[in-house]
C-alpha atoms as a PDB file:
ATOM      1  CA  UNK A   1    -107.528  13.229-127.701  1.00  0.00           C
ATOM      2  CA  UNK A   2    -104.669  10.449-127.031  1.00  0.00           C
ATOM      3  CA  UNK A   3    -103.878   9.106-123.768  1.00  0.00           C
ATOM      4  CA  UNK A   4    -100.844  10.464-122.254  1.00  0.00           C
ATOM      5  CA  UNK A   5     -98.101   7.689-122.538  1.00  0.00           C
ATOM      6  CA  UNK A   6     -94.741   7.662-120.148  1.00  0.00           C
ATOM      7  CA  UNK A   7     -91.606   9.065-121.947  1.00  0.00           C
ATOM      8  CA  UNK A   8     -89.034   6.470-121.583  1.00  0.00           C
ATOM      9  CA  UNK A   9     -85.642   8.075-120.449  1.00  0.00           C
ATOM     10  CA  UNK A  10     -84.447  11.769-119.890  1.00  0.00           C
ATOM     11  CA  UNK A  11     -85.012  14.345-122.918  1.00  0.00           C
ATOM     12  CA  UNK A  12     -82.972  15.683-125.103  1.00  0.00           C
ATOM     13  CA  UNK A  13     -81.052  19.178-123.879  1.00  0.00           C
ATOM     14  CA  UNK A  14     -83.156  22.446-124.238  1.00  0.00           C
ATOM     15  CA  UNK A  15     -83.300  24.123-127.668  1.00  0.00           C
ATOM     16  CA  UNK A  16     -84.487  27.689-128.493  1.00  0.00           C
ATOM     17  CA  UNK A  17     -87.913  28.033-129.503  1.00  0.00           C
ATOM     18  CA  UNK A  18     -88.918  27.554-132.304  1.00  0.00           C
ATOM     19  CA  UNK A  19     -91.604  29.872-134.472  1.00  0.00           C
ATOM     20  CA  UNK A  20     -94.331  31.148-132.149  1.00  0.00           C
ATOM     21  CA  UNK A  21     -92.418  29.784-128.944  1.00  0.00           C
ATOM     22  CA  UNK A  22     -92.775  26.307-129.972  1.00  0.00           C
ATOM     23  CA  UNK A  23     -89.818  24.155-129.061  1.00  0.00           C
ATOM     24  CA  UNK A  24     -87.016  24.010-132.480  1.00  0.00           C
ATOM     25  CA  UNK A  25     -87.756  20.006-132.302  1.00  0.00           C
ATOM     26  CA  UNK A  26     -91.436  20.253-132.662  1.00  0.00           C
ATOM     27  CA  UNK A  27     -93.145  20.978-135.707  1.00  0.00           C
ATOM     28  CA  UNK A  28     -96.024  23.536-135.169  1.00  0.00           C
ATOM     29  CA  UNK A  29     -98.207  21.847-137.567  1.00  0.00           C
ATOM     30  CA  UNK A  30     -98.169  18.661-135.159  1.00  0.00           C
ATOM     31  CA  UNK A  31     -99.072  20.588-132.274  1.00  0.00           C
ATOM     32  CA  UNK A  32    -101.940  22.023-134.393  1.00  0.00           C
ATOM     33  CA  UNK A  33    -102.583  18.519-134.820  1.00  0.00           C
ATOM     34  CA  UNK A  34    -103.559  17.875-131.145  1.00  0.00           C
ATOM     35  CA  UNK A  35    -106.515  20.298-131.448  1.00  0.00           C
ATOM     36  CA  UNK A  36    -107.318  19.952-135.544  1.00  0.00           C
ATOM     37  CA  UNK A  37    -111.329  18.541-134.272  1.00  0.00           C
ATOM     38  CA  UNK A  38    -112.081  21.586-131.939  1.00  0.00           C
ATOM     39  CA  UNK A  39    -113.243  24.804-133.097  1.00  0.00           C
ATOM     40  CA  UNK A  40    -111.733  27.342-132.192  1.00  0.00           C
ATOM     41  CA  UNK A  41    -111.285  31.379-131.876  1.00  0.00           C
ATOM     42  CA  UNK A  42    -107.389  31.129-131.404  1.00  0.00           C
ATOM     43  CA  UNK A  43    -104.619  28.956-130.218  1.00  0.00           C
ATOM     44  CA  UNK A  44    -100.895  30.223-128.916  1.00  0.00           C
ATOM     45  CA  UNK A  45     -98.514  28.906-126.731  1.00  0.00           C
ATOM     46  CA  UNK A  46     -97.361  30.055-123.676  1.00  0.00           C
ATOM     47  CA  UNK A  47     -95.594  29.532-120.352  1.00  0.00           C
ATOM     48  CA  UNK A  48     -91.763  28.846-119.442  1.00  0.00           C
ATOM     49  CA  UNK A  49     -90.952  28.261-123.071  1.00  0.00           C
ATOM     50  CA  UNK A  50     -92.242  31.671-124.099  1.00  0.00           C
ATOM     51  CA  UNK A  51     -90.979  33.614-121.755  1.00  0.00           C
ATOM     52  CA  UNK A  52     -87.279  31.696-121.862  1.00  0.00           C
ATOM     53  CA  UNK A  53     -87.293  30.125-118.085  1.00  0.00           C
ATOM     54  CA  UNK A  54     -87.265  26.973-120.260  1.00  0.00           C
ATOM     55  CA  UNK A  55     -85.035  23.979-119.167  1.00  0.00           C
ATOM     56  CA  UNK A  56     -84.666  20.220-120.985  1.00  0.00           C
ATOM     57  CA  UNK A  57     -88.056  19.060-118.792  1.00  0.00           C
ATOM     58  CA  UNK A  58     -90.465  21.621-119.942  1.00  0.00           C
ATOM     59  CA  UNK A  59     -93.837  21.143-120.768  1.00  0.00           C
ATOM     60  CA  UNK A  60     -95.236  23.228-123.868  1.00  0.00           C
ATOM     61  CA  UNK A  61     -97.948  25.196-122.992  1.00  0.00           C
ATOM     62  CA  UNK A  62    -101.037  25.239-125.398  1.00  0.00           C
ATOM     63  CA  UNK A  63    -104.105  27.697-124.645  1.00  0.00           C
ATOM     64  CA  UNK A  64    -107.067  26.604-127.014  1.00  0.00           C
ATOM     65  CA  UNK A  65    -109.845  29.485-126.474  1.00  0.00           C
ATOM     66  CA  UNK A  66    -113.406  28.668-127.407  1.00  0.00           C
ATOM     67  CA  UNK A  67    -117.006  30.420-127.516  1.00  0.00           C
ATOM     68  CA  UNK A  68    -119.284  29.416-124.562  1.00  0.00           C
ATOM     69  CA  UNK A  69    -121.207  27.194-127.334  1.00  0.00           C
ATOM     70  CA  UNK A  70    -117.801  25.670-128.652  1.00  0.00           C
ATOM     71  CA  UNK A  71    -116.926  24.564-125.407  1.00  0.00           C
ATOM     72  CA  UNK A  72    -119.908  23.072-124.221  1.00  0.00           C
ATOM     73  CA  UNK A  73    -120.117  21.129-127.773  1.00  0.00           C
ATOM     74  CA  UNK A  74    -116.781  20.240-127.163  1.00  0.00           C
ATOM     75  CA  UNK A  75    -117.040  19.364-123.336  1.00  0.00           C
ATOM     76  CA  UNK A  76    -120.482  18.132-123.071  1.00  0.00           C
ATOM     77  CA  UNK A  77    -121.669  18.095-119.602  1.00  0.00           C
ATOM     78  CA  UNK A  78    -118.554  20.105-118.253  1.00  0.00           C
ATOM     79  CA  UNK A  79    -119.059  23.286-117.219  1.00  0.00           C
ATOM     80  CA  UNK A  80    -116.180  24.137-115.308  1.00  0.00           C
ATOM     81  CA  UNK A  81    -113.452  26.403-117.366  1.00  0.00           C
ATOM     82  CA  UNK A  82    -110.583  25.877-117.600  1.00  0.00           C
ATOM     83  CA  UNK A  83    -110.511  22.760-118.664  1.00  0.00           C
ATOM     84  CA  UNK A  84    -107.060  20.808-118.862  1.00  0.00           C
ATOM     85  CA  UNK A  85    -106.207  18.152-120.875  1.00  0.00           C
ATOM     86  CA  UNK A  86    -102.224  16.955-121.165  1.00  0.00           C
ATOM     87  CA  UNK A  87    -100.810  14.634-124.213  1.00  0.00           C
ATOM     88  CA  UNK A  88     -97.432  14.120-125.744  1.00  0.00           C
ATOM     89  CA  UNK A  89     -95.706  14.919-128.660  1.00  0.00           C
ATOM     90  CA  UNK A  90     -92.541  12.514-128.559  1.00  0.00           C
ATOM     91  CA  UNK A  91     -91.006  12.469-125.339  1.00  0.00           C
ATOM     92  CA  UNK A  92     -92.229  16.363-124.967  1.00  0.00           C
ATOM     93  CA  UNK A  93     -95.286  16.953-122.697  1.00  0.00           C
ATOM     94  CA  UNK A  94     -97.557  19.367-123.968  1.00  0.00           C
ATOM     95  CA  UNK A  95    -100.214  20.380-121.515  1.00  0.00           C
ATOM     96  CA  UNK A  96    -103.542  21.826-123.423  1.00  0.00           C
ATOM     97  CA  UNK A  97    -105.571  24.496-121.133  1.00  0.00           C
ATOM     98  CA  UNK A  98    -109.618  25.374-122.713  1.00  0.00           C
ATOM     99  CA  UNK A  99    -110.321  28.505-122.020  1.00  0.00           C
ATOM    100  CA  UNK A 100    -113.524  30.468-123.332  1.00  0.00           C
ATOM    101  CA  UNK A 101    -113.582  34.306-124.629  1.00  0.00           C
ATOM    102  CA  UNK A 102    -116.308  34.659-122.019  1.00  0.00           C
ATOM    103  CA  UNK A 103    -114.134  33.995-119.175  1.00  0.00           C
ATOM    104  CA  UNK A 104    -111.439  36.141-120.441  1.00  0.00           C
ATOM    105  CA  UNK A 105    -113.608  38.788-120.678  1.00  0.00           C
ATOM    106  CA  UNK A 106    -114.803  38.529-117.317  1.00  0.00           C
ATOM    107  CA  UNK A 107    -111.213  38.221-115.760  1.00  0.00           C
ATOM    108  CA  UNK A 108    -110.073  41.569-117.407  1.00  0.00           C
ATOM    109  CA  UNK A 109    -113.905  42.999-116.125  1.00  0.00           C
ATOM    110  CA  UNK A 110    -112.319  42.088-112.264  1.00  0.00           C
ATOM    111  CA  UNK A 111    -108.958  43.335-112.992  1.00  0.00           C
ATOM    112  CA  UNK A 112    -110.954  46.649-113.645  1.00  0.00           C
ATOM    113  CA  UNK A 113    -109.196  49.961-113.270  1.00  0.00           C
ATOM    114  CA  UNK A 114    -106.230  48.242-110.572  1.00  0.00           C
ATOM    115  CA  UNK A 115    -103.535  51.146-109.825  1.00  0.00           C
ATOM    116  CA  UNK A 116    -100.333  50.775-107.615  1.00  0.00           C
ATOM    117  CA  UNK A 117    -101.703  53.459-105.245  1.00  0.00           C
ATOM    118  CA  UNK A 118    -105.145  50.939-104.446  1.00  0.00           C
ATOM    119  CA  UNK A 119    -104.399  49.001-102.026  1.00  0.00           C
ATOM    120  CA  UNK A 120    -107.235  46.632-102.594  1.00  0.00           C
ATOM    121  CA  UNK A 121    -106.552  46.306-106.645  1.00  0.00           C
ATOM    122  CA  UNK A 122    -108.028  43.275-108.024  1.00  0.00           C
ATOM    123  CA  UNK A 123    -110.011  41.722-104.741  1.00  0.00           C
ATOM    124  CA  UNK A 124    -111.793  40.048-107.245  1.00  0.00           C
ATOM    125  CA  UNK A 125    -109.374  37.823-108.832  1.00  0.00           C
ATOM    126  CA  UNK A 126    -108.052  34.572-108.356  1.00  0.00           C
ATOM    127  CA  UNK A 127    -104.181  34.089-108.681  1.00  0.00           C
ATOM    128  CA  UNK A 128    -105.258  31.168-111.885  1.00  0.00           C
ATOM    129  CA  UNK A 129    -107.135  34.246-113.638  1.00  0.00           C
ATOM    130  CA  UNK A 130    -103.997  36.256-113.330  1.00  0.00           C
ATOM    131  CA  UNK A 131    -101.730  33.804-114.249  1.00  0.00           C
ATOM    132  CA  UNK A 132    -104.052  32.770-117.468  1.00  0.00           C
ATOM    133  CA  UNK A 133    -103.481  37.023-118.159  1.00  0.00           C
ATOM    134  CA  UNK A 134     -99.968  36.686-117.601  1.00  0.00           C
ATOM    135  CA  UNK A 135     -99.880  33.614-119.982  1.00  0.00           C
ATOM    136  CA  UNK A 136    -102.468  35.829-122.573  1.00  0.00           C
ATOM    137  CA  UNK A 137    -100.425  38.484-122.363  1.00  0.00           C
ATOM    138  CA  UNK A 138     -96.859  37.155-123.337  1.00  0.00           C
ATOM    139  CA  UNK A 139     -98.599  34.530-126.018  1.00  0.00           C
ATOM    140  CA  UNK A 140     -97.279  33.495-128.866  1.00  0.00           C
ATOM    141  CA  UNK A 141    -100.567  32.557-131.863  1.00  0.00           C
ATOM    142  CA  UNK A 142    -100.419  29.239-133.870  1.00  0.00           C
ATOM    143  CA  UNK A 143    -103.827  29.881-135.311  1.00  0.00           C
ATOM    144  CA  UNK A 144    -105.902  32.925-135.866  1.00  0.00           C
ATOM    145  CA  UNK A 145    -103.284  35.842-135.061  1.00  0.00           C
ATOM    146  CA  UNK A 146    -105.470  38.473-135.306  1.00  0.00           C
ATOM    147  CA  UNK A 147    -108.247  37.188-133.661  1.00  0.00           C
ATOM    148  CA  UNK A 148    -105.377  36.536-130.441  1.00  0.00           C
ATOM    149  CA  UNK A 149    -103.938  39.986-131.044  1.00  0.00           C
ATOM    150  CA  UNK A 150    -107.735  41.112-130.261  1.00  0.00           C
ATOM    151  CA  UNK A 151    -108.072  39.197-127.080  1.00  0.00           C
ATOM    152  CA  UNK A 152    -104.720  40.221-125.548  1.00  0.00           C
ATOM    153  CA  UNK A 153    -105.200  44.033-126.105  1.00  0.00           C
ATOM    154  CA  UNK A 154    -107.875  43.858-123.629  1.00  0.00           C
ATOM    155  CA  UNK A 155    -105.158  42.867-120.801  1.00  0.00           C
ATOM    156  CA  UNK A 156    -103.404  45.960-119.415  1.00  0.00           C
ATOM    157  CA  UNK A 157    -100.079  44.493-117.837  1.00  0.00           C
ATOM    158  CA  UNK A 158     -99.968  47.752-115.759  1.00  0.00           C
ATOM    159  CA  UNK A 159    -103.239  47.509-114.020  1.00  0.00           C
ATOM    160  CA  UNK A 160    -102.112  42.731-113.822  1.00  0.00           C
ATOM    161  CA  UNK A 161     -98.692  44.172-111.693  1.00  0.00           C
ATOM    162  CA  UNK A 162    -101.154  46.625-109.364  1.00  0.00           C
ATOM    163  CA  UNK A 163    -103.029  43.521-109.063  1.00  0.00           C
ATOM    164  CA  UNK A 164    -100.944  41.252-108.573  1.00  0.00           C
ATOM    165  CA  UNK A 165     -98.149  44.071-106.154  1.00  0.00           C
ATOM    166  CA  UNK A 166    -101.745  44.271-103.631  1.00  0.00           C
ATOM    167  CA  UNK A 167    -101.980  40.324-103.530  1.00  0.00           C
ATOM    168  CA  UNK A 168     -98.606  40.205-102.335  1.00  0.00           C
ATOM    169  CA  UNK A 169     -98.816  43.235-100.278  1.00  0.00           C
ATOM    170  CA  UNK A 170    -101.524  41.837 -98.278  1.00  0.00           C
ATOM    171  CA  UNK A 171     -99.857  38.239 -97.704  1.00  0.00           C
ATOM    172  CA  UNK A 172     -96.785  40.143 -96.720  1.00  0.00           C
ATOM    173  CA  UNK A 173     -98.722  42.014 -93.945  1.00  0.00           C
ATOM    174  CA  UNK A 174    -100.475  39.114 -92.921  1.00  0.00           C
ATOM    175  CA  UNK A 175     -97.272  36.863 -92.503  1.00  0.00           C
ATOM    176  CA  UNK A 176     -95.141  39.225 -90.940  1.00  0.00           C
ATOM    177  CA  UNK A 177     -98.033  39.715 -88.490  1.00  0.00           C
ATOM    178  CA  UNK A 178     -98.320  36.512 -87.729  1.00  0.00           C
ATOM    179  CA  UNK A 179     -94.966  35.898 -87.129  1.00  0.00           C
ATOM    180  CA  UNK A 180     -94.073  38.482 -85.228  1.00  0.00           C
ATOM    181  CA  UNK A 181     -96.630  37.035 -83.001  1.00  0.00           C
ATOM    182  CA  UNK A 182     -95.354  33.574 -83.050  1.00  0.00           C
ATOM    183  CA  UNK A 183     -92.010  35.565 -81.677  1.00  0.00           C
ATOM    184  CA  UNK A 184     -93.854  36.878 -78.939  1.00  0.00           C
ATOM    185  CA  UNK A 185     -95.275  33.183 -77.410  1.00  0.00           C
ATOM    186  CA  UNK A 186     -91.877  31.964 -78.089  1.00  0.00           C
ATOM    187  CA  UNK A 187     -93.069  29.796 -81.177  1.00  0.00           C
ATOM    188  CA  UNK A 188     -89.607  29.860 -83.050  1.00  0.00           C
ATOM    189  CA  UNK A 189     -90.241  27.535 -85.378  1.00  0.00           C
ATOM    190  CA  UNK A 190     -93.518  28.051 -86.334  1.00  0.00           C
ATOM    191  CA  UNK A 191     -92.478  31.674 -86.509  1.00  0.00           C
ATOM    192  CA  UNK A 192     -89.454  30.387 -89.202  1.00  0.00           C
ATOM    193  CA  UNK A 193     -91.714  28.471 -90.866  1.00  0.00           C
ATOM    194  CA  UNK A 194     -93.660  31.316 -91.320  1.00  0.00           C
ATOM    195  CA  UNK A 195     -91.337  34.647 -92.001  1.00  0.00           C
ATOM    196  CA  UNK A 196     -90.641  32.681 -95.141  1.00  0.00           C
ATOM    197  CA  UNK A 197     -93.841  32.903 -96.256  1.00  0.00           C
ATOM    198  CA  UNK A 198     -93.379  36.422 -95.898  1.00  0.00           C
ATOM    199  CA  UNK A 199     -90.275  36.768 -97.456  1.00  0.00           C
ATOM    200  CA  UNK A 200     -91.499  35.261-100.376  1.00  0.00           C
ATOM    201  CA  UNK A 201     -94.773  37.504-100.678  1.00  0.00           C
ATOM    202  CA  UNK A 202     -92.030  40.525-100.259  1.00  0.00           C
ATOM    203  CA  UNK A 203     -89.997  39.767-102.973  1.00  0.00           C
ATOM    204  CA  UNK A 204     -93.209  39.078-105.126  1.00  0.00           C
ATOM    205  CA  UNK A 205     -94.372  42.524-103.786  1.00  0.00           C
ATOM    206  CA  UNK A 206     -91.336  44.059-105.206  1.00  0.00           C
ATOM    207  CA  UNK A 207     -90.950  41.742-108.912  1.00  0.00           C
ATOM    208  CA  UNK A 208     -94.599  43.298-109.652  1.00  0.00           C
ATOM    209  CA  UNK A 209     -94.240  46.723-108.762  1.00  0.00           C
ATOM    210  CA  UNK A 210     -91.040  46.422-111.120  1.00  0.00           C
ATOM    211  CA  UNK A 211     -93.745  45.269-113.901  1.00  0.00           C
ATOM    212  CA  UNK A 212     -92.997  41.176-114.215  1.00  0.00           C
ATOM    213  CA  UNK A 213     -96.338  39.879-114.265  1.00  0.00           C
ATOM    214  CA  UNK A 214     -95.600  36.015-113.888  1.00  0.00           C
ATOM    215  CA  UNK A 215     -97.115  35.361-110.600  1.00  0.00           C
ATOM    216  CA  UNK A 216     -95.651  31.781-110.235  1.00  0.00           C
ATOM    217  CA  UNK A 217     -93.013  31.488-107.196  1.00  0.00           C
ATOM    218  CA  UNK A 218     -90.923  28.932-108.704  1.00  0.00           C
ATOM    219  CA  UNK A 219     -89.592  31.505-111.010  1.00  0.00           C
ATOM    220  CA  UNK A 220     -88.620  33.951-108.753  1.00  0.00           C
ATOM    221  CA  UNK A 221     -85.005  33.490-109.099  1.00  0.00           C
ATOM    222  CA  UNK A 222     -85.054  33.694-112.763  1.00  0.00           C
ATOM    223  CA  UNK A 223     -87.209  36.949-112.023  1.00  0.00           C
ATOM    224  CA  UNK A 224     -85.021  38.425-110.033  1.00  0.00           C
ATOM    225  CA  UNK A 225     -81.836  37.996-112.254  1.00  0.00           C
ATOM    226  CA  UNK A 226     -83.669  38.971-115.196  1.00  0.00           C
ATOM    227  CA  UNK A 227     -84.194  42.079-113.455  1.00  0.00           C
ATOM    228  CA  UNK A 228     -80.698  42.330-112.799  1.00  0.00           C
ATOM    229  CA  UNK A 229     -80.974  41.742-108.979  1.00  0.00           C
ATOM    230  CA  UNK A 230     -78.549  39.599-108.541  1.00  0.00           C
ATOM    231  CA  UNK A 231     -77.161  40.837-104.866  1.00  0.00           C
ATOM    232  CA  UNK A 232     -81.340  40.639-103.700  1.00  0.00           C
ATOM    233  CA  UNK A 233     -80.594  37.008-104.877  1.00  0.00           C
ATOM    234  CA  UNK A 234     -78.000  36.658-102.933  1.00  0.00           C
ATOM    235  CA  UNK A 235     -79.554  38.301 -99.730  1.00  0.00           C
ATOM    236  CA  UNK A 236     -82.676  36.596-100.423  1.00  0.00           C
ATOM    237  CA  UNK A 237     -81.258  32.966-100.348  1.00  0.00           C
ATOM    238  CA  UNK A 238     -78.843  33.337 -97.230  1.00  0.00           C
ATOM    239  CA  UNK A 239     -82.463  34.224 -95.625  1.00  0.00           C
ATOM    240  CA  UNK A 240     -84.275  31.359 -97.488  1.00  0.00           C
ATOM    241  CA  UNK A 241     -82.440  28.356 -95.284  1.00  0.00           C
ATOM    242  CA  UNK A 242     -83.268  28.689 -91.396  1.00  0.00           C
ATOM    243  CA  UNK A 243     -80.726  28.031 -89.045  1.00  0.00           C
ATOM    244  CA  UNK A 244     -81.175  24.738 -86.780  1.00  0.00           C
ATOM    245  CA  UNK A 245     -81.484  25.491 -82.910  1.00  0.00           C
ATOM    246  CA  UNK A 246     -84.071  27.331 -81.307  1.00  0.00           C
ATOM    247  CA  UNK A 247     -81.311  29.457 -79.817  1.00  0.00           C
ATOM    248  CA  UNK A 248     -80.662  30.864 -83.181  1.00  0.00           C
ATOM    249  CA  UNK A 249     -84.208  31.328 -84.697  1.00  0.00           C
ATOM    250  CA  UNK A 250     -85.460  34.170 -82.923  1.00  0.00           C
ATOM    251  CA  UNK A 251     -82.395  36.348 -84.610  1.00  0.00           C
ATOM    252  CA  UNK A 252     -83.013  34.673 -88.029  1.00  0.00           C
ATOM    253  CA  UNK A 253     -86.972  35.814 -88.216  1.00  0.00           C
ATOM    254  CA  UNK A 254     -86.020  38.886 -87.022  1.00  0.00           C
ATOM    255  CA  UNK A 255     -83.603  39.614 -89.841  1.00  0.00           C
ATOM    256  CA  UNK A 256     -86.018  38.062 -92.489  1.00  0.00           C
ATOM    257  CA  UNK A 257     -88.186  40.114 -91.541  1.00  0.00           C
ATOM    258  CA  UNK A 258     -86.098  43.532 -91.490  1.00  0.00           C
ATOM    259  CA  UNK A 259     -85.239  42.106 -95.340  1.00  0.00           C
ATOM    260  CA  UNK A 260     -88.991  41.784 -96.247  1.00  0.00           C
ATOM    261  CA  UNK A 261     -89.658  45.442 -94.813  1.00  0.00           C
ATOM    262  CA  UNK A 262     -87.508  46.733 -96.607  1.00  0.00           C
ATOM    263  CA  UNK A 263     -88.442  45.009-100.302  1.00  0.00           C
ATOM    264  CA  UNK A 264     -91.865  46.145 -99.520  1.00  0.00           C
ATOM    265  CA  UNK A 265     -90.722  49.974 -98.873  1.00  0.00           C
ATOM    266  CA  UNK A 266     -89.014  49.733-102.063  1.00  0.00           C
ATOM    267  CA  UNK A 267     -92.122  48.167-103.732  1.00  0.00           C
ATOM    268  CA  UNK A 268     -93.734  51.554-102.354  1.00  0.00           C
ATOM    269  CA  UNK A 269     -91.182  54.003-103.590  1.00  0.00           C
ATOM    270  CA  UNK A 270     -90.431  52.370-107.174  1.00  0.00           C
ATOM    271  CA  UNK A 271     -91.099  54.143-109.902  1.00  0.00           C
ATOM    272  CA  UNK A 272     -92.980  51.789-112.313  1.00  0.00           C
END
């Protein structure tokens, strides 16, 4: 693998992807190129330039997934999965994630039989193993199709939004516990600091009861528009800004907080 080298001055603007989500400027045979030594069960990219929250600095996303025994031949002496590894093509960054078909199998074991009405659906998983099923799940192959179409009929993006809808569920709770709290010693802005939080987990809540599986925050504007809520935007970012003076905070947690109550009732009442 080449070192990564600097990219000397701003990119060119955004194009459309190209075949299999790979950027129109890019040939797909060169980022086949990158990974032409490793064997491999399939490749496919993934990530913002997939699912069109691209932008001119993207990185392409490329998920390499290897037997246990590949791997280690591969990785001798590392045993930790993923393994990331990030080299250039041009000016474009393309970040390379090894992942083995044991550990997906194992993440879609702990995602189990996760329903909207379990409150404690997928305990057992790590936010990076539902993001890798997020990024599985919306891939595009660049080698071995069928062997990828396999793998990714084992996710069911039902049971990754239960999963992911009780994640955010319980970090809503949590924050709006704490803050409320934080209200009552006369904290302010610890307690602003922290409605946010739960703000954020609300509107997270809501995006994966309405079946968007990306669990990465700095989307979740694009999220929201693409599910045409465009006045939650609105509300959401007049509450994302607090007010300066302690005289004004109390009022400003308290209406974040009536805001995040109610995205989580509708979380509850949607009909996925």
């Amino acid at each position: 693998m080449s070192q990564p080298t600097p990219h000397a001055g701003p990119r060119s603007p955004a194009e459309p992807a190209g075949p299999a989500g790979v950027p129109a400027e890019l040939d797909p045979r060169a980022v086949l190129e990158l990974v032409r030594r490793v064997t491999v069960e399939t490749v496919f990219a993934a990530g913002s330039l997939v699912e069109g929250f691209r932008h001119a600095e993207s990185d392409l996303d490329i998920y390499i997934f290897q037997t246990d025994a590949a791997f280690r031949q591969t990785f001798p002496g590392r045993d930790r999965v993923p393994w990331d590894e990030q080299d250039y093509l041009g000016e474009r960054r393309v970040h390379l994630e090894y992942w083995t078909v044991e550990r997906l199998e194992k993440a879609v074991e702990k995602l189990g039989g996760a329903t909207f009405e379990d409150p404690l659906a997928g305990q057992y998983i790590s936010f990076d193993e539902l993001k890798f099923l997020n990024n599985v799940s919306i891939g595009r192959p660049l080698r071995e199709p069928d062997r990828f179409r396999e793998l990714a009929g084992a996710i069911d993006r039902r049971r990754l939004a239960a999963a992911l809808h009780a994640k955010y569920y319980g970090a809503y709770f949590g924050a709006a516990e704490d803050t409320s709290g934080l209200l009552r010693v006369g904290d302010a802005r610890t307690a602003a600091l922290t409605v946010q939080q739960c703000l954020d987990a609300a509107v997270d809540c809501l995006i994966a009861r309405m079946g968007n599986t990306n669990p990465q925050g700095k989307w979740r504007i694009h999220k929201l528009d693409r599910l045409g809520e465009h006045e939650l935007v609105r509300r959401y970012w007049a509450c994302r800004t607090a007010p300066q003076g302690d005289d004004v905070l109390h009022e400003y947690c308290e209406r974040c907080l009536r805001l995040a109550q109610e995205l989580v009732l509708r979380a509850e009442t949607h009909d996925a």
